[in-house]
N, C-alpha and C. Protein backbone atom coordinates (compact mmCIF):
# COMPACT_ATOMS: atom_id res chain seq x y z
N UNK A 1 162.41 19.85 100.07
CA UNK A 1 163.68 19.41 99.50
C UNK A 1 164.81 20.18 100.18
N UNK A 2 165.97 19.10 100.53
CA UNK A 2 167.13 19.99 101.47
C UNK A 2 168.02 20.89 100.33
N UNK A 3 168.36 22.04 100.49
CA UNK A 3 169.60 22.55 100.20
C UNK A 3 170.81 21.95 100.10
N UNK A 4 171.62 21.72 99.21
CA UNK A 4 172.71 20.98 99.03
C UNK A 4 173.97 22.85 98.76
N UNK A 5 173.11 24.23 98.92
CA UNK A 5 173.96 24.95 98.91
C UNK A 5 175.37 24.96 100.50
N UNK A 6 176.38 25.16 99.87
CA UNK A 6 177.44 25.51 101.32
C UNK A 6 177.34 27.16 101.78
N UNK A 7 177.09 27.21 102.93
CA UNK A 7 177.07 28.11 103.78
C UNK A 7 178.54 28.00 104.99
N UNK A 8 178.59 29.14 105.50
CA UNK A 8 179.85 29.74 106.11
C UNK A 8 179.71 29.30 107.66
N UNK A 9 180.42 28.36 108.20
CA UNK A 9 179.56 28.05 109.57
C UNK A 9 180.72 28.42 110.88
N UNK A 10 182.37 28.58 110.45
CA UNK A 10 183.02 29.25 110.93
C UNK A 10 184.08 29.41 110.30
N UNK A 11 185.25 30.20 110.91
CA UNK A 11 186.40 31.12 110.82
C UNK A 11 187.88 31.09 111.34
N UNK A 12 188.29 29.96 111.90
CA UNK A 12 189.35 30.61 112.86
C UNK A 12 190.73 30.11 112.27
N UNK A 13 191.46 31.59 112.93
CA UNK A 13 193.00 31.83 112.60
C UNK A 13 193.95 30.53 113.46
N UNK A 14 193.23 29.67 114.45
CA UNK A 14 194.20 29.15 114.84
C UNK A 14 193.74 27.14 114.49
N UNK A 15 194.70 26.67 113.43
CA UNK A 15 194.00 25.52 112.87
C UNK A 15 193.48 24.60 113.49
N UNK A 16 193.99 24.77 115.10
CA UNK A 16 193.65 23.51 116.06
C UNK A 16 192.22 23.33 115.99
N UNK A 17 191.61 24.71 116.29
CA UNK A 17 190.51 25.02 116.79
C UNK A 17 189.45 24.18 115.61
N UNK A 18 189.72 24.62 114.17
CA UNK A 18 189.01 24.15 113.17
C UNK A 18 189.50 22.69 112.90
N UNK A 19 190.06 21.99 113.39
CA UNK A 19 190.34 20.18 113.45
C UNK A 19 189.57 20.35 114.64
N UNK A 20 189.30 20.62 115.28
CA UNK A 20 188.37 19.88 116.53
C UNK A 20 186.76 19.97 116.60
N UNK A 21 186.42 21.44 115.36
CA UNK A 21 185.04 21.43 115.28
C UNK A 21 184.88 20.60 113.97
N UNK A 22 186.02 20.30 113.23
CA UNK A 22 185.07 19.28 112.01
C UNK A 22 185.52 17.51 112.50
N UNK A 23 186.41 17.59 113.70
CA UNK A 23 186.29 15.85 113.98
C UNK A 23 184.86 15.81 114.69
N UNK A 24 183.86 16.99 115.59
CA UNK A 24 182.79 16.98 115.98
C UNK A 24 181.89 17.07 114.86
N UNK A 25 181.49 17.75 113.69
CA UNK A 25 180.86 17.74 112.46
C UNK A 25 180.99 15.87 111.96
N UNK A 26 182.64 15.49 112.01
CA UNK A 26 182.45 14.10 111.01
C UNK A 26 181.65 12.73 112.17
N UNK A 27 181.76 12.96 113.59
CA UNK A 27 181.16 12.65 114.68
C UNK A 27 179.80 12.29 113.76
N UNK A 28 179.30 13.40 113.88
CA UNK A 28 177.52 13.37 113.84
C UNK A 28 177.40 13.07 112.28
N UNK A 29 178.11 12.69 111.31
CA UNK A 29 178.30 12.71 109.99
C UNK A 29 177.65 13.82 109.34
N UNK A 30 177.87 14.69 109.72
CA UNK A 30 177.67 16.53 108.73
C UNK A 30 178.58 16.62 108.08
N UNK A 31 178.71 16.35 106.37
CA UNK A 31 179.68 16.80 105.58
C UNK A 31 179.84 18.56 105.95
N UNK A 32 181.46 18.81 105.73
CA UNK A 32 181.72 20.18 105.65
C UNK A 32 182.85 20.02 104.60
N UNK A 33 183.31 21.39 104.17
CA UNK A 33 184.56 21.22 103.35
C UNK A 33 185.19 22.71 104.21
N UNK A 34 186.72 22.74 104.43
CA UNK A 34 187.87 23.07 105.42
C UNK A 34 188.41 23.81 104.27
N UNK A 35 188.27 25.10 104.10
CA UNK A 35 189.20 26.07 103.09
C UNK A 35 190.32 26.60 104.15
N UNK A 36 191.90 26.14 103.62
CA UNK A 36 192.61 26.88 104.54
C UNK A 36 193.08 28.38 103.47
N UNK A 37 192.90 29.52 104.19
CA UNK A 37 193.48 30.45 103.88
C UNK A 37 194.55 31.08 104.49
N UNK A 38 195.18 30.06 105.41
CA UNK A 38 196.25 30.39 106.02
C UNK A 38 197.45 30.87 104.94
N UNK A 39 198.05 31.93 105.21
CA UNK A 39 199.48 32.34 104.29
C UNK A 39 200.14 31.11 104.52
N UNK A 40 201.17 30.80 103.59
CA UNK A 40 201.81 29.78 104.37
C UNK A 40 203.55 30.64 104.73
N UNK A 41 203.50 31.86 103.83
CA UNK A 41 204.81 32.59 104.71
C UNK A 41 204.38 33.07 105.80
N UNK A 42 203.20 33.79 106.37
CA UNK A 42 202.98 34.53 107.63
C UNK A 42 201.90 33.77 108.08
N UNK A 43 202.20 32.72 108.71
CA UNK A 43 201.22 31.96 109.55
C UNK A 43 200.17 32.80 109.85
N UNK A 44 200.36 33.86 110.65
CA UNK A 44 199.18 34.88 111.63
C UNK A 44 198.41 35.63 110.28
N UNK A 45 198.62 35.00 109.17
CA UNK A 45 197.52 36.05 107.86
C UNK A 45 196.37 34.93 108.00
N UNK A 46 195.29 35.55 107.67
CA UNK A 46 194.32 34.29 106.98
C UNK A 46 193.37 33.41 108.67
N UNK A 47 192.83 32.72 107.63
CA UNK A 47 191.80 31.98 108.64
C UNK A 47 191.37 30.33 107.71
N UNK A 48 191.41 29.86 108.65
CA UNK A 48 190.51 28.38 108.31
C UNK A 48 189.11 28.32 108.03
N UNK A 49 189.12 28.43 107.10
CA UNK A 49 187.08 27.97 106.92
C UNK A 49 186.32 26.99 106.86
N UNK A 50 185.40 26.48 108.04
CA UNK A 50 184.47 25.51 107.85
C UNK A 50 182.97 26.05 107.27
N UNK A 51 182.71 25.12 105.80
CA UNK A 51 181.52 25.59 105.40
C UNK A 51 180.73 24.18 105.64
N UNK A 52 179.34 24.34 105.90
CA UNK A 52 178.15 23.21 105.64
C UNK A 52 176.80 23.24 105.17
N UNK A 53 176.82 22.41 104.18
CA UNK A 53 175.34 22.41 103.58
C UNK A 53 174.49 23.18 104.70
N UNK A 54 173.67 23.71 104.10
CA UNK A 54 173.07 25.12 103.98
C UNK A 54 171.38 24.03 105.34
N UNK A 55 171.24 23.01 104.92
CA UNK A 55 170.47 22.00 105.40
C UNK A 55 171.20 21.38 106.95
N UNK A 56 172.06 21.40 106.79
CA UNK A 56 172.89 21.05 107.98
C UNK A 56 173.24 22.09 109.13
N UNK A 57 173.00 23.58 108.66
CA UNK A 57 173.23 24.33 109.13
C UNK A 57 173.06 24.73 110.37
N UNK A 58 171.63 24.70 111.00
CA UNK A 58 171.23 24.73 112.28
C UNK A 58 172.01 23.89 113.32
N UNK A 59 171.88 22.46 112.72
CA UNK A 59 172.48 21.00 113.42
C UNK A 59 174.03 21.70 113.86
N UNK A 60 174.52 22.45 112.71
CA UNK A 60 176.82 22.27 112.87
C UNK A 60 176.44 23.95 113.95
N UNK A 61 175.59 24.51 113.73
CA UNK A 61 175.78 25.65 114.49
C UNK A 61 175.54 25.21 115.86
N UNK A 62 174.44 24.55 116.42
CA UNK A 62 174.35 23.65 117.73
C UNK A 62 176.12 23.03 117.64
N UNK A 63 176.37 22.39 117.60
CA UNK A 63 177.06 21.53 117.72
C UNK A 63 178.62 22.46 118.08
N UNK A 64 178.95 23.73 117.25
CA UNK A 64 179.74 24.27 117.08
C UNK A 64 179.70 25.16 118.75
N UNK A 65 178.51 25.64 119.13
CA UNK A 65 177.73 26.69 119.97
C UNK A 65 178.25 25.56 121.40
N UNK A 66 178.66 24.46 121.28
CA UNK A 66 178.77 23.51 122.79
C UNK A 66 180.00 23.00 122.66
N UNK A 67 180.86 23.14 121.93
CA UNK A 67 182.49 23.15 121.62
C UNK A 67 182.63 24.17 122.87
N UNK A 68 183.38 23.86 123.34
CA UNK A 68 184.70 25.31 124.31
C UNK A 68 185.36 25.42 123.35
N UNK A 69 185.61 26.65 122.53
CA UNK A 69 186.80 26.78 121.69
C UNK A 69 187.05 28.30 122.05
C-alpha cells in the first residue's frame, strides 16, 4: 500500500526555480503542494517549498536531480 504521507522534496529562495520543478512534477502528473515562505516585506527571507507524497518520492527526486536549476 502507497504512502499518501508528504515528504520535503525541495527548498529554494528563488521562486522561478520552484515554478519550473513543479510544471516538471505536473508534466509526469506527481501531485505536490508549493508552501511559499517567502516574507512578503523582505523578499530575500524564506524559501519556497515543494513537498510530495512520500510514494512519489524517488520518481520527483529523479526528475528534480535532471532539472539544471
Amino acid at each position: 500500500m502507497a504512502s499518501n504521507k508528504w515528504v520535503l522534496l525541495s527548498a529554494y529562495r528563488q521562486e522561478y526555480k520552484s515554478a519550473i520543478l513543479a510544471a516538471s512534477l505536473e508534466a509526469k502528473e506527481i501531485a505536490y503542494k508549493m508552501i511559499d515562505k517567502v516574507d512578503s516585506a523582505f523578499n530575500f527571507v524564506g524559501e519556497v517549498e515543494i513537498y510530495v507524497r512520500q510514494s512519489d518520492y524517488v520518481t520527483a527526486l529523479y526528475i528534480k536531480e535532471n532539472l539544471e536549476l
